[in-house]
Protein backbone atom coordinates (compact mmCIF):
# COMPACT_ATOMS: atom_id res chain seq x y z
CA UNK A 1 -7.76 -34.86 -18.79
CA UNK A 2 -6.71 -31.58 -20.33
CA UNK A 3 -8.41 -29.75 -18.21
CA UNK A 4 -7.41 -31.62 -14.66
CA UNK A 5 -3.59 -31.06 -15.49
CA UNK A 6 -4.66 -26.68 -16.48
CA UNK A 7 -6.63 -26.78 -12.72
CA UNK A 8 -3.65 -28.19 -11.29
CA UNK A 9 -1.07 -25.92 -13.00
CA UNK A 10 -3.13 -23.01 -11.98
CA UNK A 11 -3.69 -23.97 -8.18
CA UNK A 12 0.30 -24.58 -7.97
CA UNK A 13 0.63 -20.75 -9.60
CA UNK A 14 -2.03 -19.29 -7.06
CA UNK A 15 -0.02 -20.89 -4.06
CA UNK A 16 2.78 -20.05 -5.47
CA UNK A 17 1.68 -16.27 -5.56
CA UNK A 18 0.55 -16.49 -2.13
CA UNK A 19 4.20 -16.16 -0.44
CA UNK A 20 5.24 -14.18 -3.03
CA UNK A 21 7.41 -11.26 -0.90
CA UNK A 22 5.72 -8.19 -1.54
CA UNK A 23 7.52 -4.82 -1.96
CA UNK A 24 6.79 -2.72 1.44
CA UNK A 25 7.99 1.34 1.81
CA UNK A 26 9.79 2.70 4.90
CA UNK A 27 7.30 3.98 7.13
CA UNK A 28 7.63 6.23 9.94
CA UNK A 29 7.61 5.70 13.20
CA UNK A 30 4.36 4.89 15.81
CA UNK A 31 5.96 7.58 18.17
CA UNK A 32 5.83 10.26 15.91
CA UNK A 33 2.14 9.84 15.20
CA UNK A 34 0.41 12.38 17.54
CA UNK A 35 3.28 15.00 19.04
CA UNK A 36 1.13 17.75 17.99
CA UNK A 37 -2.09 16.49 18.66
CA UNK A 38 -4.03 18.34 21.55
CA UNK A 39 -3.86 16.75 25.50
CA UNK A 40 -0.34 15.67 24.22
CA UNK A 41 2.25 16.49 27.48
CA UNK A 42 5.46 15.76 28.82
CA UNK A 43 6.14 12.86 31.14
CA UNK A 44 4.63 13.75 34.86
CA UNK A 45 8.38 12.88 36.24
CA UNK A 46 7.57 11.79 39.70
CA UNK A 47 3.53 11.65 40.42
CA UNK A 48 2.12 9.66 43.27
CA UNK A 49 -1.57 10.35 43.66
CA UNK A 50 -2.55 7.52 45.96
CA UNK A 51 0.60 8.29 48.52
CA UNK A 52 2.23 5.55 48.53
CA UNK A 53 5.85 6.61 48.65
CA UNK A 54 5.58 8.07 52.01
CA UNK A 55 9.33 9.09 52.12
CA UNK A 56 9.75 9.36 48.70
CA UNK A 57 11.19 12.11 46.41
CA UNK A 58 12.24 12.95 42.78
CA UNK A 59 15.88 11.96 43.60
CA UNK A 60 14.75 8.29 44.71
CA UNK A 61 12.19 8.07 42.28
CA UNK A 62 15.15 8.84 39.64
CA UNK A 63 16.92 6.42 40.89
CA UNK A 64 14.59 3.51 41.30
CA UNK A 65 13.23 4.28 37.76
């Protein structure tokens, strides 16, 4: 019976463990992670391969955006 009561004791301590909060450091941020990496490049600004935008320019695209 000893034994059934130490199991029991030592299942509630290893659930209890289980949502213990764990300590976490500061890390930086995602957007950070490849600025100096090579292909890296400013944003295109306005780009329309396909043609779409028939009348379109950067002032409209600015302003649509």
């Amino acid at each position: 019976m000893s034994s059934a009561k130490s199991l029991v004791l030592a299942s509630l301590v290893a659930s209890a463990a289980a949502f213990a909060p764990v300590s976490q450091k500061a890390s930086s941020s995602a957007l950070k992670a490849f600025e100096s990496e090579l292909g890296v490049q400013p944003p295109l600004g306005f780009f329309d391969p396909l043609g779409l935008l028939e009348d379109a320019d950067q002032e409209r695209f600015d302003r649509l955006r």
